[in-house]
C-alpha atoms as a PDB file:
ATOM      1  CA  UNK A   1     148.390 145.098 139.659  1.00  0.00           C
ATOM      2  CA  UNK A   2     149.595 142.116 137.907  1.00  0.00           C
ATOM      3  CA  UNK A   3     152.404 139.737 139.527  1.00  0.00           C
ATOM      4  CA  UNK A   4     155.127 141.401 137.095  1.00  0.00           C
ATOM      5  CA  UNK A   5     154.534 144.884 138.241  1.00  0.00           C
ATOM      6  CA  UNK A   6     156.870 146.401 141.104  1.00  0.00           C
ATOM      7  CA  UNK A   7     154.680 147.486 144.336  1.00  0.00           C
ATOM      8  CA  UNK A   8     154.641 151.535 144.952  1.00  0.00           C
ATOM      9  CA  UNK A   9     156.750 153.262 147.090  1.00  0.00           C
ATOM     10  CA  UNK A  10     155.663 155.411 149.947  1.00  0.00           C
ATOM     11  CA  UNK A  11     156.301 158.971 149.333  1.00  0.00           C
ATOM     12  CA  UNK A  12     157.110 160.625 152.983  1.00  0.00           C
ATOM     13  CA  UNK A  13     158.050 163.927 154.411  1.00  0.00           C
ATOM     14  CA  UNK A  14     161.257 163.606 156.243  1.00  0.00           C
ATOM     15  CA  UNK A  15     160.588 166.545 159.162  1.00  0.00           C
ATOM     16  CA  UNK A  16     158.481 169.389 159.950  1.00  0.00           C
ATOM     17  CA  UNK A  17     160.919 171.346 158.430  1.00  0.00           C
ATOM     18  CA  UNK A  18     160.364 169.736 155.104  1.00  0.00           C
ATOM     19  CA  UNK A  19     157.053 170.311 155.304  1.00  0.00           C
ATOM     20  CA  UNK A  20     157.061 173.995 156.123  1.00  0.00           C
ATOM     21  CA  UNK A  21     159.275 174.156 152.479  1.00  0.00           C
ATOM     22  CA  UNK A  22     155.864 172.382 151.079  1.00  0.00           C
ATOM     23  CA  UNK A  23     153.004 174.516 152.877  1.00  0.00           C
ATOM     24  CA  UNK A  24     155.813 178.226 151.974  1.00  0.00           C
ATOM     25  CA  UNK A  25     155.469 177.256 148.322  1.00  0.00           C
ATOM     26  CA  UNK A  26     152.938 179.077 145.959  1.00  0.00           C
ATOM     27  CA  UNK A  27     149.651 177.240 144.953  1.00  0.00           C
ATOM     28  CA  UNK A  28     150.831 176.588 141.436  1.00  0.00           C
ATOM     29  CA  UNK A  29     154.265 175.124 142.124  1.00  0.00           C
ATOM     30  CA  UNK A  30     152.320 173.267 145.487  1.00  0.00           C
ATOM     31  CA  UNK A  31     150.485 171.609 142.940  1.00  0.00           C
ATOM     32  CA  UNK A  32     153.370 170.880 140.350  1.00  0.00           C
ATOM     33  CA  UNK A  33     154.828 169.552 143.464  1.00  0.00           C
ATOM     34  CA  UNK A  34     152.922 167.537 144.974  1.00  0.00           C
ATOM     35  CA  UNK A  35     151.861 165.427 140.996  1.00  0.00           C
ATOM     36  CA  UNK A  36     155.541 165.116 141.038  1.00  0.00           C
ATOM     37  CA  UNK A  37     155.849 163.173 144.337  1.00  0.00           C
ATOM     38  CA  UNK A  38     152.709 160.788 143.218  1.00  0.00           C
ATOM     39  CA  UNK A  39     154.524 159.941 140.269  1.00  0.00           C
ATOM     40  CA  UNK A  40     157.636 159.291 142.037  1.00  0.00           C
ATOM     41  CA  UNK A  41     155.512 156.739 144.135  1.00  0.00           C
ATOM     42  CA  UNK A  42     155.680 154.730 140.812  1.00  0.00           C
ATOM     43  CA  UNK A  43     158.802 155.480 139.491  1.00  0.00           C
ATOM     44  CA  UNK A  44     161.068 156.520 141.972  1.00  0.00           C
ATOM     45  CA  UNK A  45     163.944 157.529 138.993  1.00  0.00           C
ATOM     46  CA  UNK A  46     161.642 159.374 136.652  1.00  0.00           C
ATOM     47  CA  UNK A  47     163.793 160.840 133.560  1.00  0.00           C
ATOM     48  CA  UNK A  48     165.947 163.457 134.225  1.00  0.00           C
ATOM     49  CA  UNK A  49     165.983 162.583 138.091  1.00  0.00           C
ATOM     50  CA  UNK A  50     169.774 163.485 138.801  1.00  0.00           C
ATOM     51  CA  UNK A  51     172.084 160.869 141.603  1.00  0.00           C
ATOM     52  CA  UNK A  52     173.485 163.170 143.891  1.00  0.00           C
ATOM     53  CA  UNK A  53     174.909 160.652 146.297  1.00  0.00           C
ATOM     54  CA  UNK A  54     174.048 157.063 147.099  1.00  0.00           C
ATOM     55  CA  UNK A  55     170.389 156.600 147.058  1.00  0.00           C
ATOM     56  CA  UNK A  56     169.936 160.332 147.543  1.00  0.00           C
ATOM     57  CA  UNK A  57     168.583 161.750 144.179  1.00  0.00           C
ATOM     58  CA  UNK A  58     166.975 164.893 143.021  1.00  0.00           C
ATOM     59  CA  UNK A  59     163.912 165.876 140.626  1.00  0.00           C
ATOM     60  CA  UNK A  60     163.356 169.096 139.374  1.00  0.00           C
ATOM     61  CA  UNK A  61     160.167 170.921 139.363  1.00  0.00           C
ATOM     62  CA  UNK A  62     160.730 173.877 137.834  1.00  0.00           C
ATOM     63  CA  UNK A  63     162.681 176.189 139.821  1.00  0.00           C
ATOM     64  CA  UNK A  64     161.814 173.820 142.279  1.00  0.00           C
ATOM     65  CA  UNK A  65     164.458 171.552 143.594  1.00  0.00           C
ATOM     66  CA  UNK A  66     162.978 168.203 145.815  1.00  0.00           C
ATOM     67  CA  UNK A  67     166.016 165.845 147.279  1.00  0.00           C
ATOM     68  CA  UNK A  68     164.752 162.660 148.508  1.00  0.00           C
ATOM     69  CA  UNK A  69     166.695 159.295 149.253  1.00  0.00           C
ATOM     70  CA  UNK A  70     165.329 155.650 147.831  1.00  0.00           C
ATOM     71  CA  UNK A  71     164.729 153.453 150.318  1.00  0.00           C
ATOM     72  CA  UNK A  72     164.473 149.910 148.166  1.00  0.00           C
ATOM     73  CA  UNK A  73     164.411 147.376 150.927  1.00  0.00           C
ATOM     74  CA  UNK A  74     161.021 149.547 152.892  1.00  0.00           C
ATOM     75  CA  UNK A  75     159.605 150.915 149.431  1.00  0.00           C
ATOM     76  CA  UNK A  76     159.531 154.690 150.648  1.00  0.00           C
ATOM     77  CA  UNK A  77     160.986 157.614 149.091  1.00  0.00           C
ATOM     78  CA  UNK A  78     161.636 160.649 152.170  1.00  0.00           C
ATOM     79  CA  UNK A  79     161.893 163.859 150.886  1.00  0.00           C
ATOM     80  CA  UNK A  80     164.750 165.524 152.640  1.00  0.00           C
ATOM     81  CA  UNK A  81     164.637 169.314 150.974  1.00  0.00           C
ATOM     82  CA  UNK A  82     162.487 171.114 148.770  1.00  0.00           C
ATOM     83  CA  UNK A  83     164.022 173.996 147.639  1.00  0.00           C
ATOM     84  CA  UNK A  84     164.356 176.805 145.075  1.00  0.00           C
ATOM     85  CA  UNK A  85     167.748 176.219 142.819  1.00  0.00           C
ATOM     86  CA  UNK A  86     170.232 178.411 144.692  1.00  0.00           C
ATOM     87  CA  UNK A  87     173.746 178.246 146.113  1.00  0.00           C
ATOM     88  CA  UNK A  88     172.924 176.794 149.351  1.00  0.00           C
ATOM     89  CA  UNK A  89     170.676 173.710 147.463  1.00  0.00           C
ATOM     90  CA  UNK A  90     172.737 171.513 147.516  1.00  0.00           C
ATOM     91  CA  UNK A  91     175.094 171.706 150.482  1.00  0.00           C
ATOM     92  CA  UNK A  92     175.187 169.347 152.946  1.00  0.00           C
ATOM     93  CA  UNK A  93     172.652 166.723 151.365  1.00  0.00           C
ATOM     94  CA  UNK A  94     174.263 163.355 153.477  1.00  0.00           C
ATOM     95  CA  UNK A  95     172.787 165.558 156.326  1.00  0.00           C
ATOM     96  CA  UNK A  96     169.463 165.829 155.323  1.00  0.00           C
ATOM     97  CA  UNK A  97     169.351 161.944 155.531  1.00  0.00           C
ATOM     98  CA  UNK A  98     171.113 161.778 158.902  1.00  0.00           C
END
């Protein structure tokens, strides 16, 4: 990595519960999942990465919702929720990051 080039950022699971939401998830979106949060590692606002509050964004995968805050000042990205797209997605998100 050349002097110009921003470091990586550490992708991390928030909880236990987040990580249930990763091992309940079928082997095909697993997969499309887990690509997804190595390429965040380099580009932690890929396109179509939506702000949902703060530094608390969201990337879909798709039907596949994962909410994860940027940390800048640490490089890590924590993935707070990864969910299907319904209703309840997207309530209480400043909670996740609590």
């Amino acid at each position: 990595m050349s002097e110009n080039e921003p470091a990586g950022f550490e992708v991390r699971l928030r909880s236990r519960r987040v990580q249930r939401e990763l091992d309940g998830l079928i082997k095909a979106d697993y997969e499309r999942v887990i690509t997804r949060f190595h390429n965040l590692a380099g580009n932690p606002r890929p396109p179509g990465c939506e702000k949902l509050h703060d530094d608390i964004y969201r990337i879909r995968v798709g039907a596949i919702r994962v909410v994860y805050l940027i940390d800048e000042v640490n490089k890590h990205i924590e993935i707070g929720a990864i969910r299907r797209r319904t209703e309840r997605t997207y309530r209480e998100i400043e909670d996740l990051f609590k």
